[in-house]
C-alpha atoms as a PDB file:
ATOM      1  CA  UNK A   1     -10.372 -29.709 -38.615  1.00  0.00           C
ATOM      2  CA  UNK A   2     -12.136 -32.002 -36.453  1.00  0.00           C
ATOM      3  CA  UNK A   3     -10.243 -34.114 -33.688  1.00  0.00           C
ATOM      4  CA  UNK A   4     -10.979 -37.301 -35.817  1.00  0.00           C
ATOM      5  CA  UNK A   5      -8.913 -35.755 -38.302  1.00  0.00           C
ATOM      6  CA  UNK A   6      -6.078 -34.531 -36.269  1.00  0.00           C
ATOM      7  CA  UNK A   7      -5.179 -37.650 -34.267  1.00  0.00           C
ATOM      8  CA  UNK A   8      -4.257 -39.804 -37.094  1.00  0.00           C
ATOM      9  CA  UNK A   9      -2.079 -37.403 -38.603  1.00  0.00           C
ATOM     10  CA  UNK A  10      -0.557 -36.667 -34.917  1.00  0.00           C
ATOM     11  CA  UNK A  11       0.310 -40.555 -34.803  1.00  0.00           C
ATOM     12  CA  UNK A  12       2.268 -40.208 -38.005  1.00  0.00           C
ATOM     13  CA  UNK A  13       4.656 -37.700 -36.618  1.00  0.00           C
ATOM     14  CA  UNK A  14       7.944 -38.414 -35.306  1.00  0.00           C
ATOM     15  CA  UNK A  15       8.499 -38.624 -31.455  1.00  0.00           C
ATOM     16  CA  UNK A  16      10.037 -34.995 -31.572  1.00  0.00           C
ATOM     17  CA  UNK A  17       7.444 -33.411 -33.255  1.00  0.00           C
ATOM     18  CA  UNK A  18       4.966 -35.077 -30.857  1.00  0.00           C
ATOM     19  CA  UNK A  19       6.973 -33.928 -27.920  1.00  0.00           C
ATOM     20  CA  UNK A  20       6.880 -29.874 -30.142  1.00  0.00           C
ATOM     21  CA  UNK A  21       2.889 -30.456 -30.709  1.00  0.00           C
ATOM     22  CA  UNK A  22       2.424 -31.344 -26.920  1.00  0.00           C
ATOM     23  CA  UNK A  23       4.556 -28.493 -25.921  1.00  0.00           C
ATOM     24  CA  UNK A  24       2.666 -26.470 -27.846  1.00  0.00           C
ATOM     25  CA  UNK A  25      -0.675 -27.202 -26.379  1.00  0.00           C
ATOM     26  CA  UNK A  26       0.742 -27.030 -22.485  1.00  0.00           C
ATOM     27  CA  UNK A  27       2.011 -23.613 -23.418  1.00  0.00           C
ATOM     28  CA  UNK A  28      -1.182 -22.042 -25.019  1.00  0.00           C
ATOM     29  CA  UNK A  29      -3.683 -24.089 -22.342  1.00  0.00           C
ATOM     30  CA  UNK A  30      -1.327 -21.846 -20.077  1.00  0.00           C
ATOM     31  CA  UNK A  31      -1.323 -19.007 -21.576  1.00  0.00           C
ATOM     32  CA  UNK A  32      -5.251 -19.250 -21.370  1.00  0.00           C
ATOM     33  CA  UNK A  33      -5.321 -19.690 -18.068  1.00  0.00           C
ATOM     34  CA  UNK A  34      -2.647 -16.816 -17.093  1.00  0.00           C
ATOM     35  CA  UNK A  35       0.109 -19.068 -16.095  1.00  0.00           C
ATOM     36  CA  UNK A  36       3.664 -20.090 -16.988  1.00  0.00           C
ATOM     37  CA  UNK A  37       4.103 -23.004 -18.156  1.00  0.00           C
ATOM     38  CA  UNK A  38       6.603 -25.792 -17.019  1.00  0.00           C
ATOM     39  CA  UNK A  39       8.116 -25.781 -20.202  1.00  0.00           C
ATOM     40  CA  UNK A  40       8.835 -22.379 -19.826  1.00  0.00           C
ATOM     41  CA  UNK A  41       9.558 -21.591 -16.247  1.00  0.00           C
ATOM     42  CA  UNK A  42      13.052 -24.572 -17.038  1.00  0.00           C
ATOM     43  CA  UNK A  43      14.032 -22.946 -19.900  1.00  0.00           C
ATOM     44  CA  UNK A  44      14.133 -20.160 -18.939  1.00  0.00           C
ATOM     45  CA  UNK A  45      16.127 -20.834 -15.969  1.00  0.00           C
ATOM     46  CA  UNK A  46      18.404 -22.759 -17.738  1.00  0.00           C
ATOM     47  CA  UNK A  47      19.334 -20.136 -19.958  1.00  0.00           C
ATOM     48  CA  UNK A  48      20.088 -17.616 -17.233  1.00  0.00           C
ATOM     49  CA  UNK A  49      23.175 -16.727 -16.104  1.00  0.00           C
ATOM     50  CA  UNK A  50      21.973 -17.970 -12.405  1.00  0.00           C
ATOM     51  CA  UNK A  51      21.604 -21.558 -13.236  1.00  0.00           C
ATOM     52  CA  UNK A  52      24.902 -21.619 -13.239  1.00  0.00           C
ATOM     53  CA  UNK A  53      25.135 -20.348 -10.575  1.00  0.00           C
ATOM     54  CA  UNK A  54      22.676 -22.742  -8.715  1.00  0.00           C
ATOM     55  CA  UNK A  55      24.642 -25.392 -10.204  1.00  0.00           C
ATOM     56  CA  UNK A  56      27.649 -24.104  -9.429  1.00  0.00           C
ATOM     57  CA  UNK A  57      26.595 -24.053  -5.564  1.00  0.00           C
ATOM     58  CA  UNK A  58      24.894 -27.240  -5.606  1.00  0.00           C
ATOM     59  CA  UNK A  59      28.067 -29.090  -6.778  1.00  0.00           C
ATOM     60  CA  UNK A  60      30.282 -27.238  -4.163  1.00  0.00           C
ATOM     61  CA  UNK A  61      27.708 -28.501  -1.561  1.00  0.00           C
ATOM     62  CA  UNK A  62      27.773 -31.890  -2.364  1.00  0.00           C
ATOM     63  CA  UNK A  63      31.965 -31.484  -2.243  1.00  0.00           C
ATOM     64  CA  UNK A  64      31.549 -30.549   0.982  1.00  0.00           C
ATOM     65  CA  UNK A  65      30.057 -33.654   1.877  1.00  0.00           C
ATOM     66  CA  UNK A  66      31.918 -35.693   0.491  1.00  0.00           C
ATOM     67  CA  UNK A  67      34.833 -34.262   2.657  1.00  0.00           C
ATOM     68  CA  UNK A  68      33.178 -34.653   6.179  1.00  0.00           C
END
């Protein structure tokens, strides 16, 4: 399938799928290149058990803050 091909049926899609296709592409582009991609590197920290931690010591420091 030729990019003349592709684009008009990428316009039809809805914004989320746009966002998944686009996703897509950053990740494998990545992958190519022997990285981690963006997309990747957040969720992954926000599904570990330390981002709530982070966020549990960022909202303590901004407490503390507020109380000086």
């Amino acid at each position: 399938m030729s990019i003349q091909e592709l684009l008009p049926l990428l316009h039809q899609l809805s914004r989320t799928d746009k966002l998944r296709v686009l996703q897509y592409v950053v990740n494998d582009l990545a992958a190519e290149e022997g990285i981690t991609p963006m997309f990747s590197a957040i969720e992954a920290l926000r599904s570990s058990g330390e981002a709530a931690h982070q966020l549990q010591a960022l909202l303590e420091a901004e407490e503390q803050k507020t109380r000086e």
